[in-house]
N, C-alpha and C. Protein backbone atom coordinates (compact mmCIF):
# COMPACT_ATOMS: atom_id res chain seq x y z
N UNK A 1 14.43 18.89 -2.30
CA UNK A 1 14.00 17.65 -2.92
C UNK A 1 12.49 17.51 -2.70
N UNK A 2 11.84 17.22 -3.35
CA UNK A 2 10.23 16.73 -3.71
C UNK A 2 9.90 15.55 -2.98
N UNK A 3 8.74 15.43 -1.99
CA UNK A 3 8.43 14.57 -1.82
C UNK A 3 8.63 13.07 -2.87
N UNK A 4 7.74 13.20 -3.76
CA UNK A 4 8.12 11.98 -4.93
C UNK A 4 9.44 11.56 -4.67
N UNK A 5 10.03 12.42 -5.33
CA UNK A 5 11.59 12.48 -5.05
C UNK A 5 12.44 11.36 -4.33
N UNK A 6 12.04 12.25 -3.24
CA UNK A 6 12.72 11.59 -1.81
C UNK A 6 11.84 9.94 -1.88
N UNK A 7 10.56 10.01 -1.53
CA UNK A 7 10.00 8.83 -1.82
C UNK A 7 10.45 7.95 -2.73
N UNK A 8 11.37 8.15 -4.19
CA UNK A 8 11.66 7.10 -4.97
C UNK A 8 12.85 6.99 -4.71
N UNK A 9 13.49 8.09 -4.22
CA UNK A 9 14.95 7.42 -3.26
C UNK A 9 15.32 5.99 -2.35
N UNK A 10 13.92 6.28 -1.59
CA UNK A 10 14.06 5.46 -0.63
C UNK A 10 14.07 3.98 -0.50
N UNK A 11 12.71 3.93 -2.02
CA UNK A 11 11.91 2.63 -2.36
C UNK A 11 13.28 2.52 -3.80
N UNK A 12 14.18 3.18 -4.51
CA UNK A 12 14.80 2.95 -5.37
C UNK A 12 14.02 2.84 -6.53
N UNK A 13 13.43 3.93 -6.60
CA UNK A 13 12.57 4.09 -7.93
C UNK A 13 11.23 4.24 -8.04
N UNK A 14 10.93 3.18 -7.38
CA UNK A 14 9.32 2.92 -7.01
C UNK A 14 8.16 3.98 -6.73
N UNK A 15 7.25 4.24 -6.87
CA UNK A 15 6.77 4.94 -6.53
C UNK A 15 5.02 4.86 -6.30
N UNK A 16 4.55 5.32 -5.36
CA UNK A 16 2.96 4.56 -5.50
C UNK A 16 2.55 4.80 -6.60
N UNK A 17 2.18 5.89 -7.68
CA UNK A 17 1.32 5.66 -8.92
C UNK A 17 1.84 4.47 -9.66
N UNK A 18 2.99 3.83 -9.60
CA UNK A 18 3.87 2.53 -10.20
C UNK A 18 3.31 1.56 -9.53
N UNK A 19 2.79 1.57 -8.47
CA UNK A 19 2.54 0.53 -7.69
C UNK A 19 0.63 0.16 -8.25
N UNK A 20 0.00 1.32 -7.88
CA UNK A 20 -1.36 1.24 -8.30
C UNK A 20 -1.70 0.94 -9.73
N UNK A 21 -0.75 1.36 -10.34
CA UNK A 21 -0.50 1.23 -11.83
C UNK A 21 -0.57 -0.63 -12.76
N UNK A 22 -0.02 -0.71 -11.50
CA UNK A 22 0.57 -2.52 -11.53
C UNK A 22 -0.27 -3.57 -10.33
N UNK A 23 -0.68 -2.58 -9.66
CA UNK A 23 -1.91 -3.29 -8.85
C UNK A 23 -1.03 -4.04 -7.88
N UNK A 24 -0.40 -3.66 -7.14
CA UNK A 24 0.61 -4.21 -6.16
C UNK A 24 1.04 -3.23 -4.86
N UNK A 25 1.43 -3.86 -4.25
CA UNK A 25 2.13 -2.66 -2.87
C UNK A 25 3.69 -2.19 -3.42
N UNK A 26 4.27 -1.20 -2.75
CA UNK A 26 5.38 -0.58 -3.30
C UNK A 26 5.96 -1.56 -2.86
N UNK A 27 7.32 -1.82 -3.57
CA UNK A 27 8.31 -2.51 -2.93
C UNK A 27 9.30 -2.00 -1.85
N UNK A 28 9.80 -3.01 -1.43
CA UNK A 28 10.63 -3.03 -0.05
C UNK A 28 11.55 -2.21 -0.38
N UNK A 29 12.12 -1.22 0.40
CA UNK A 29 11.75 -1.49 1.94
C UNK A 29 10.51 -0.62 2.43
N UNK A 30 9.96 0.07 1.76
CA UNK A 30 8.90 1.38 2.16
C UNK A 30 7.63 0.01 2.32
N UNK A 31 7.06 -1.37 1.24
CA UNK A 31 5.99 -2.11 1.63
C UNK A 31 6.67 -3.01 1.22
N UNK A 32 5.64 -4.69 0.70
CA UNK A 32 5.90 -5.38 0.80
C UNK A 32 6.47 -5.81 -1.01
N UNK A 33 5.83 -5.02 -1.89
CA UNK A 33 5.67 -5.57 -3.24
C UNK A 33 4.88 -6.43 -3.42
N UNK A 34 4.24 -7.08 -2.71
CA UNK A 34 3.14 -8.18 -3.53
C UNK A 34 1.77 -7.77 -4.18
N UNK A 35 1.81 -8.46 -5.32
CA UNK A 35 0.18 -7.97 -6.27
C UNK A 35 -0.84 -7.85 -5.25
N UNK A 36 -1.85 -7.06 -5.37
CA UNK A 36 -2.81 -7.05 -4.31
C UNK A 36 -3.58 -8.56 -4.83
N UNK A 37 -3.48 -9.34 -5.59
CA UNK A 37 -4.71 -10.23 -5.89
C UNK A 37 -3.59 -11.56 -6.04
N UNK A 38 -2.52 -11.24 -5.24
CA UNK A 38 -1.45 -12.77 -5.10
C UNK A 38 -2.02 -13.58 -4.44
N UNK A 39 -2.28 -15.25 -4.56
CA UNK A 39 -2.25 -16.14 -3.46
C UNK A 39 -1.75 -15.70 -2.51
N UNK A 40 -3.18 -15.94 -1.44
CA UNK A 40 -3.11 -15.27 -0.24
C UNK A 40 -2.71 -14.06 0.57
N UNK A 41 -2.99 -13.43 -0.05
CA UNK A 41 -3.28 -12.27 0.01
C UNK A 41 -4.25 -11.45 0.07
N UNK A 42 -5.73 -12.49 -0.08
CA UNK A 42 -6.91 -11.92 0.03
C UNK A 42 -7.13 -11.57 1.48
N UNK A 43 -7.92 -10.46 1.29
CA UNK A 43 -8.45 -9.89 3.10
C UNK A 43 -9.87 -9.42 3.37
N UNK A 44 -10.72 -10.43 4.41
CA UNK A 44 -11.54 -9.63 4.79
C UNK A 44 -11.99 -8.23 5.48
N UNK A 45 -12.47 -7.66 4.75
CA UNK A 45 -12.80 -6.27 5.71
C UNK A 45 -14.05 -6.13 6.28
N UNK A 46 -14.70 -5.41 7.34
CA UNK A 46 -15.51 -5.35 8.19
C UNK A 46 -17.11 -4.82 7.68
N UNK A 47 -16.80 -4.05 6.82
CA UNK A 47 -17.40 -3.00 5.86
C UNK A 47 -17.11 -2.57 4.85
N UNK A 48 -18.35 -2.12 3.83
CA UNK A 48 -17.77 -1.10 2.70
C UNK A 48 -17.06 -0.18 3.01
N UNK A 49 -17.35 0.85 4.03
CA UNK A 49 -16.29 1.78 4.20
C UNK A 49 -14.89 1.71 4.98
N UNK A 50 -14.68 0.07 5.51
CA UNK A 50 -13.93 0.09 5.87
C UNK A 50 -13.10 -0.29 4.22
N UNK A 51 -13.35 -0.79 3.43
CA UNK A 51 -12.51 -1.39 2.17
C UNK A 51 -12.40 -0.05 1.38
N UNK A 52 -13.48 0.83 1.56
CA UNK A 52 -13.25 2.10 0.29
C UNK A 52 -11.96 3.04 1.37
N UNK A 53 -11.72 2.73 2.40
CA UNK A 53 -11.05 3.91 3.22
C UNK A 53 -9.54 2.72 2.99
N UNK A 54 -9.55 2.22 2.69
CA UNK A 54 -8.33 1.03 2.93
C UNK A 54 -8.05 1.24 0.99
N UNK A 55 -8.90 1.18 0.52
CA UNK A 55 -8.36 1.58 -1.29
C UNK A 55 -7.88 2.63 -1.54
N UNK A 56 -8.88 3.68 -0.89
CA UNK A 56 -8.33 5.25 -0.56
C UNK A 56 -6.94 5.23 -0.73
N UNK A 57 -6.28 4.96 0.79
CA UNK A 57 -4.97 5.19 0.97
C UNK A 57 -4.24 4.40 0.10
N UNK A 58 -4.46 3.25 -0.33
CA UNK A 58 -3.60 2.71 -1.67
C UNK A 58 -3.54 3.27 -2.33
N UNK A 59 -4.41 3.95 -3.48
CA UNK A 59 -4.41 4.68 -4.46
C UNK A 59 -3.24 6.07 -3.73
N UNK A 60 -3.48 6.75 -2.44
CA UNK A 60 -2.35 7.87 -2.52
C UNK A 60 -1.09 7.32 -1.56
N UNK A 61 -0.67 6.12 -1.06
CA UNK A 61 0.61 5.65 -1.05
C UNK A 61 1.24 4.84 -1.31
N UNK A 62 0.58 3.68 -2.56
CA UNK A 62 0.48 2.47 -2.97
C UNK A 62 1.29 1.65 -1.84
N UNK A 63 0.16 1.55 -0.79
CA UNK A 63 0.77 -0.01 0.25
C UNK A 63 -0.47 -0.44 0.69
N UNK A 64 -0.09 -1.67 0.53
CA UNK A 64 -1.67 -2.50 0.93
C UNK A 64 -2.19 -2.86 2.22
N UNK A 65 -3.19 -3.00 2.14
CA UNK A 65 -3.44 -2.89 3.69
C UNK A 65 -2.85 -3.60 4.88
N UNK A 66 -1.75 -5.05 4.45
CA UNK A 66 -1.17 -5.44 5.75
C UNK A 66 -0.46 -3.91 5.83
N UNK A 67 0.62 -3.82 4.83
CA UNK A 67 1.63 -2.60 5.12
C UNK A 67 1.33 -1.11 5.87
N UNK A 68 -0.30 -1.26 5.20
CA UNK A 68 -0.86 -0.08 5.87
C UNK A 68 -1.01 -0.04 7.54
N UNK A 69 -1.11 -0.67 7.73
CA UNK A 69 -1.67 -1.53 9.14
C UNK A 69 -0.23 -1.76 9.55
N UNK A 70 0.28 -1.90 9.45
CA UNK A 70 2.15 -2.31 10.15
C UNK A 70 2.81 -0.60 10.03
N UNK A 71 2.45 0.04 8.85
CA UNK A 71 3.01 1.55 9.75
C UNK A 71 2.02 2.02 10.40
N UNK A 72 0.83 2.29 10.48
CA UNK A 72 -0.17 2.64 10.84
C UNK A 72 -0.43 2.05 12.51
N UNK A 73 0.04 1.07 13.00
CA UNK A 73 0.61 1.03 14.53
C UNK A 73 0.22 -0.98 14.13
N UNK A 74 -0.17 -1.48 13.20
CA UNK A 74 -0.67 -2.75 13.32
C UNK A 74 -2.29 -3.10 13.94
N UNK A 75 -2.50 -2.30 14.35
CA UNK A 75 -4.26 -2.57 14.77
C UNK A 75 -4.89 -2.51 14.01
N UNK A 76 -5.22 -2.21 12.59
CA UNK A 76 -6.24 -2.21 11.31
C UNK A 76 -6.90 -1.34 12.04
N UNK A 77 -8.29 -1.07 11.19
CA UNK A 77 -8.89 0.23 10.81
C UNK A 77 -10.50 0.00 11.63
N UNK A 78 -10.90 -1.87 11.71
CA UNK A 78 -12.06 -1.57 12.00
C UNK A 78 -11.89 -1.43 13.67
């Protein structure tokens, strides 16, 4: 089985280019599903490169940066 694959198994279809596609985090259970630009949901970041390294990984696992940050151990990036 293919990464993708397995990945849309898990999320039931979903998949990050679907997610970036639609400008949102993958849905549950892999992230949260919410639009990145939902009420409240805005986030400050520390730096440009902290926001281009935080888009980065959206674009190749569509999850937004709380989600990123909750598998990623919860400590954020700066």
């Amino acid at each position: 089985m293919s990464f993708p694959a397995f990945l849309a198994a898990l999320s039931g279809g979903d998949l990050p280019a679907d997610a970036v596609r639609e400008e949102r985090c993958l849905r549950e259970p892999i992230g949260c599903g919410q639009a990145l630009t939902a009420a409240g949901t805005g986030r400050m970041f520390l730096s440009p490169d902290e926001t281009a390294a935080y888009q980065d990984e959206w674009r190749i696992t569509g999850l937004c940066p709380d989600c990123q940050d909750r598998i990623d151990g919860g400590d954020g990036r700066g």
